[in-house]
C-alpha atoms as a PDB file:
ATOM      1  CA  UNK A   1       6.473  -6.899  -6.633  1.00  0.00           C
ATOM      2  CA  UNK A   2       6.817  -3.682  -8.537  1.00  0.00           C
ATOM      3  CA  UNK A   3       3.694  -4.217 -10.555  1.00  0.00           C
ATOM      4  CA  UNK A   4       1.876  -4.832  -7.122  1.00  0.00           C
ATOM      5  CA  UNK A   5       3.037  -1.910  -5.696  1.00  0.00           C
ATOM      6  CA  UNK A   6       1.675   0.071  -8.788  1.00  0.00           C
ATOM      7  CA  UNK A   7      -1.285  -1.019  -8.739  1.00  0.00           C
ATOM      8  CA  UNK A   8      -1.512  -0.221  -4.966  1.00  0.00           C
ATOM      9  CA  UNK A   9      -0.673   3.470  -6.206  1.00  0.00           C
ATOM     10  CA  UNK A  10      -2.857   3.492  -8.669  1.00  0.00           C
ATOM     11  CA  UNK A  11      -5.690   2.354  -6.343  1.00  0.00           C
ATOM     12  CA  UNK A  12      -4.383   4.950  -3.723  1.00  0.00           C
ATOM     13  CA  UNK A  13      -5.216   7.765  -6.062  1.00  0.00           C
ATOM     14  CA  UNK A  14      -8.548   6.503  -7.051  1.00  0.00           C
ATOM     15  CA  UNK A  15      -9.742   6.213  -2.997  1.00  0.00           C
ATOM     16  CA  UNK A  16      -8.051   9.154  -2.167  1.00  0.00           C
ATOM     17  CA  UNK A  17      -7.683  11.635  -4.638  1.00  0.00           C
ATOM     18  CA  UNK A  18      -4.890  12.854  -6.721  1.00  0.00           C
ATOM     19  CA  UNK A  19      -2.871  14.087  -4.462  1.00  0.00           C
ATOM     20  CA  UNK A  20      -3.676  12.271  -0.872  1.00  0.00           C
ATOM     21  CA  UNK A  21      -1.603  14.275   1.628  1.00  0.00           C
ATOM     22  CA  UNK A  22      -3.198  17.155   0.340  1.00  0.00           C
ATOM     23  CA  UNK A  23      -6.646  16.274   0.568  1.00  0.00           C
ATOM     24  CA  UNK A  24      -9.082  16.472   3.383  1.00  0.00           C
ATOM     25  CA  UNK A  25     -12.653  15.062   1.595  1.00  0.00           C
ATOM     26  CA  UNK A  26     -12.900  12.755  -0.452  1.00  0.00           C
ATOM     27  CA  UNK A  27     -10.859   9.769   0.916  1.00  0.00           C
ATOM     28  CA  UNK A  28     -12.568   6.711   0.614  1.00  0.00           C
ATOM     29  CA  UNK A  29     -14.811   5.549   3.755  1.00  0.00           C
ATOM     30  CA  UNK A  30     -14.958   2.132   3.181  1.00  0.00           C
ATOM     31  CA  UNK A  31     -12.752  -0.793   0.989  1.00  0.00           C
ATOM     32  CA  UNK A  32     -14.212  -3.173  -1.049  1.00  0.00           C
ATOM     33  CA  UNK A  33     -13.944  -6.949   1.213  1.00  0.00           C
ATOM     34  CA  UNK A  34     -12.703  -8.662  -2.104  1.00  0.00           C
ATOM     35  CA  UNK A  35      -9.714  -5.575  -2.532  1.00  0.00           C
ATOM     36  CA  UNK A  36      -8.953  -6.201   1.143  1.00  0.00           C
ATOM     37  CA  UNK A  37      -8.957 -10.045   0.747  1.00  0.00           C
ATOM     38  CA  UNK A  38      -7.099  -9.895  -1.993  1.00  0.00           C
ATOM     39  CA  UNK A  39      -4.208  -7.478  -0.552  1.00  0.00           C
ATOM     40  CA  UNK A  40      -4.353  -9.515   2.344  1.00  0.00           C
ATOM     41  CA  UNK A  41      -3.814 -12.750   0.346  1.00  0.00           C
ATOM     42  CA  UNK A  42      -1.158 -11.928  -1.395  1.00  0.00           C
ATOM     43  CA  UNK A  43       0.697 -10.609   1.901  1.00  0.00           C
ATOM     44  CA  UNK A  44       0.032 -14.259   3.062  1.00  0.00           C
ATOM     45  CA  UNK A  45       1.553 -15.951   0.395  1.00  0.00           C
ATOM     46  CA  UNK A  46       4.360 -14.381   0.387  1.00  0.00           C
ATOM     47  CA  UNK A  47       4.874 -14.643   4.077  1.00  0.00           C
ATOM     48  CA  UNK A  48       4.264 -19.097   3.324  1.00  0.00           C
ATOM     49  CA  UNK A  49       6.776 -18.730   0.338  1.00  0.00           C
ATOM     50  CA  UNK A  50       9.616 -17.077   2.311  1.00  0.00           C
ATOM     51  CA  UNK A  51       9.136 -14.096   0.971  1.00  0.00           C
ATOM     52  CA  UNK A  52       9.016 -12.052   4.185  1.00  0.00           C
ATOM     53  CA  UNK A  53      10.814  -8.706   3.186  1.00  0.00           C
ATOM     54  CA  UNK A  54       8.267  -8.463  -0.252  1.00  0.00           C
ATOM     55  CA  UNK A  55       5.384  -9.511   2.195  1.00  0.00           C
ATOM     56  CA  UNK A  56       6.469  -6.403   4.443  1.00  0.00           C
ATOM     57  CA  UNK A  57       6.552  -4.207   1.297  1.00  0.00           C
ATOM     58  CA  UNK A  58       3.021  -5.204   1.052  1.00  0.00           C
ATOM     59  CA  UNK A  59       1.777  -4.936   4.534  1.00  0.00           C
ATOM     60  CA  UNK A  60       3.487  -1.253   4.621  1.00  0.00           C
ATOM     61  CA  UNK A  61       2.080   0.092   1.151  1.00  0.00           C
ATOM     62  CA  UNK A  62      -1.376  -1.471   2.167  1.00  0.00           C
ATOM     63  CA  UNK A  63      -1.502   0.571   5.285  1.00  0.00           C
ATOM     64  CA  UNK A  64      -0.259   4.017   4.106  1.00  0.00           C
ATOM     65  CA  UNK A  65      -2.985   3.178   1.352  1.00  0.00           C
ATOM     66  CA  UNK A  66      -5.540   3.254   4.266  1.00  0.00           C
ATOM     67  CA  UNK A  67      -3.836   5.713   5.560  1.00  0.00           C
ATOM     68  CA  UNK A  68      -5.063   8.099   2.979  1.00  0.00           C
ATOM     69  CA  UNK A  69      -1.876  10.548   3.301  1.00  0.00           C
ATOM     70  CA  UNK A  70       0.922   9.337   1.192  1.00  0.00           C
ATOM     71  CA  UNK A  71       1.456  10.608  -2.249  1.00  0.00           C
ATOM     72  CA  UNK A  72       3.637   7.970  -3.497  1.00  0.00           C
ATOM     73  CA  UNK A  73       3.127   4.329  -2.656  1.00  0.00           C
ATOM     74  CA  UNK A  74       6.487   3.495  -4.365  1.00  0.00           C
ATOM     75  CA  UNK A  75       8.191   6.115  -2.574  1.00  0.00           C
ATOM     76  CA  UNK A  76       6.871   5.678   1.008  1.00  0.00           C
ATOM     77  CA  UNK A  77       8.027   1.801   0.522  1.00  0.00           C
ATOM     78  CA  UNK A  78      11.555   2.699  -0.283  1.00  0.00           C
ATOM     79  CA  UNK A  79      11.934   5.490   2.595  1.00  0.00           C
ATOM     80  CA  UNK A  80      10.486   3.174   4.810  1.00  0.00           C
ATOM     81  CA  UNK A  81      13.025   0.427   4.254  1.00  0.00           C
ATOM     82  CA  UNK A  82      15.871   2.930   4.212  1.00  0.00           C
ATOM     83  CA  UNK A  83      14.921   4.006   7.412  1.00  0.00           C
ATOM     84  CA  UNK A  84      14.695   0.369   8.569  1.00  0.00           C
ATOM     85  CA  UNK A  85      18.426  -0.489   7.387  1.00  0.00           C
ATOM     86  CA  UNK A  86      19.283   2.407   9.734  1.00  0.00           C
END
């Protein structure tokens, strides 16, 4: 799950810049259909493997990719379930 989640940073950057909260051009307009299959997918099988809490980590770092405004995919997953054991 880590690696996933790094490569979801790494692919955050790339769409939308080096520093995304920052940035007002240059965020990606569109998403390749294979990268969104393929984020999707893996959401999917976790969800039909039990995995529901990793699945969620993917669901929530795939959206604040989209997003465009979150610095730190990593980070924004971890806050986010802190704030959900709350």
């Amino acid at each position: 799950m880590s690696d996933f989640l790094a490569l979801l940073d790494v692919l955050n950057h790339e769409l939308n810049g080096a520093e995304p909260s920052a940035a007002i051009s240059g965020k990606a307009d569109s998403i390749s259909t294979g990268v969104a299959y393929s984020v999707a997918e893996v959401a999917r099988m976790l969800r039909e493997a039990g995995a529901d809490g990793e699945a969620w980590q993917v669901d929530t770092s795939w959206l604040a990719v989209l997003a465009g405004d979150i610095d730190d995919v990593r980070q924004h997953v971890a806050e986010e379930e802190a704030a959900r054991r709350r």
